[in-house]
C-alpha atoms as a PDB file:
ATOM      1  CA  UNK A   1      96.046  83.892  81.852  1.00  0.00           C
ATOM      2  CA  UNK A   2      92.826  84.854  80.413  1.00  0.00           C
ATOM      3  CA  UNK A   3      91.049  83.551  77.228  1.00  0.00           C
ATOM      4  CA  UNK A   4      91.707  85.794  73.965  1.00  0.00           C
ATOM      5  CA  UNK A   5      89.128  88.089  73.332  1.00  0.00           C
ATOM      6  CA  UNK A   6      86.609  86.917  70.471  1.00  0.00           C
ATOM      7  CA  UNK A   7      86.600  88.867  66.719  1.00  0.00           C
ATOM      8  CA  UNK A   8      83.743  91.037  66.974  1.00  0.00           C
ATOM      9  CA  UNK A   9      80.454  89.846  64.659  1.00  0.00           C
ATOM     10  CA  UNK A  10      80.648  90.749  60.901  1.00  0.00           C
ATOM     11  CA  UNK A  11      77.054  92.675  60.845  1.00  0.00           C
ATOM     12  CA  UNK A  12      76.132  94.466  64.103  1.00  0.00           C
ATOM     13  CA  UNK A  13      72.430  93.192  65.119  1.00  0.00           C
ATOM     14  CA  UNK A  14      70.981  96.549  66.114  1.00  0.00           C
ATOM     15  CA  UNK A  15      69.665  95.535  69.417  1.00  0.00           C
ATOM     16  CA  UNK A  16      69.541  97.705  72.311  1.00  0.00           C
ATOM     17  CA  UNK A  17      71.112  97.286  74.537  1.00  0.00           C
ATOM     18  CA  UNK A  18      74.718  96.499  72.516  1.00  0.00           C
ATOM     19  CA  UNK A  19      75.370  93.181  72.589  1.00  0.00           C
ATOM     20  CA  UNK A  20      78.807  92.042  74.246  1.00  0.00           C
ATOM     21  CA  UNK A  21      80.518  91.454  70.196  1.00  0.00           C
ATOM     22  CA  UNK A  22      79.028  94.305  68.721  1.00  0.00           C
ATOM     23  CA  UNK A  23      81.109  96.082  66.213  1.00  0.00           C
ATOM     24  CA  UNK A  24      79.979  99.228  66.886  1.00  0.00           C
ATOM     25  CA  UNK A  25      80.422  98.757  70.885  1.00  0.00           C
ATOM     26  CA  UNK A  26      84.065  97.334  70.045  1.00  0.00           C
ATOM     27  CA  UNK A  27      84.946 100.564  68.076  1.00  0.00           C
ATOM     28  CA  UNK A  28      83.515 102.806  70.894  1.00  0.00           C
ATOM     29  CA  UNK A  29      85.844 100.856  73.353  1.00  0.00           C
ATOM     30  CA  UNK A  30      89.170 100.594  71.459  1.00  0.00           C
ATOM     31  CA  UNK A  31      89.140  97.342  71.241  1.00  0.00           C
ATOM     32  CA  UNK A  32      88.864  96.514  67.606  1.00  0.00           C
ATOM     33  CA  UNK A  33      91.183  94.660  66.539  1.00  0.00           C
ATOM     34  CA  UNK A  34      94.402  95.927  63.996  1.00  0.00           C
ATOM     35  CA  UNK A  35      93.585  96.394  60.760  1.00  0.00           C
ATOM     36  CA  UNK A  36      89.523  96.708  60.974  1.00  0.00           C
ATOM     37  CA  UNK A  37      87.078  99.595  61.099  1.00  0.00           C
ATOM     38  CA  UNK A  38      82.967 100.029  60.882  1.00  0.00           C
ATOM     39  CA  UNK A  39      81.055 101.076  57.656  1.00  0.00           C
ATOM     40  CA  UNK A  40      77.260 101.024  58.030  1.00  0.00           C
ATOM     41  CA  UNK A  41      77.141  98.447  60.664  1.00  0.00           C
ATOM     42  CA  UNK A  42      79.563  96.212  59.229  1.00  0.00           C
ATOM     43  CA  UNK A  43      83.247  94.670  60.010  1.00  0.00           C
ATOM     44  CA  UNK A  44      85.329  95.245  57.425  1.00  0.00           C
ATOM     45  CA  UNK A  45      89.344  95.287  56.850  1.00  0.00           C
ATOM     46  CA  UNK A  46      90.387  99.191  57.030  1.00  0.00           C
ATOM     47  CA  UNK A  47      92.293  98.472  53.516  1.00  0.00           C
ATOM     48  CA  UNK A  48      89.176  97.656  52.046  1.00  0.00           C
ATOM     49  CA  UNK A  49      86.705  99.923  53.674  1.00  0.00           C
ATOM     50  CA  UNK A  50      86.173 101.939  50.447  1.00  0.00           C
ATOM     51  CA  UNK A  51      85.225  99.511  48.728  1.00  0.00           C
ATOM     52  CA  UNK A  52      82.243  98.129  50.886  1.00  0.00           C
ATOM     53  CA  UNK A  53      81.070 101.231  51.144  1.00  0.00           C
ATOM     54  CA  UNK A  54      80.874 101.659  47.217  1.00  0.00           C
ATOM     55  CA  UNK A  55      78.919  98.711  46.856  1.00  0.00           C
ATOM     56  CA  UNK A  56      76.365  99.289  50.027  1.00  0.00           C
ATOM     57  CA  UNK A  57      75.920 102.437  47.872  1.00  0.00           C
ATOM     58  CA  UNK A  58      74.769 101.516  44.518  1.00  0.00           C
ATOM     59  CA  UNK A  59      71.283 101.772  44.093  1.00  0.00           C
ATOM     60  CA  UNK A  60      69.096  99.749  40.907  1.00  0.00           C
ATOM     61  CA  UNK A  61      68.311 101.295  37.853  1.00  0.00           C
END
């Protein structure tokens, strides 16, 4: 038996090439795991994705 596959990180790095827990690279293989999707570079639950993106999107007066 193998050893379980780590979470991906919580804030993909940006480096080039994709590091081997990138979010992004985990969501362009499949293997994400249940329950979680990318917004701007970030891990977050797929119930919750709205809501990450709302704040990432405020800008200050």
């Amino acid at each position: 038996m193998g050893k379980p596959a780590k979470m991906p990180k919580k804030k993909c790095c940006v480096n080039k090439p994709r590091c081997g827990r990138c979010p992004l690279r985990a969501l362009a293989e499949g293997t994400l795991p249940p329950g979680y999707t990318v917004k701007k570079r970030r891990l977050v639950k797929a119930t919750k994705a709205d809501v990450v993106l709302a704040k990432s999107t405020r800008k200050a007066a």
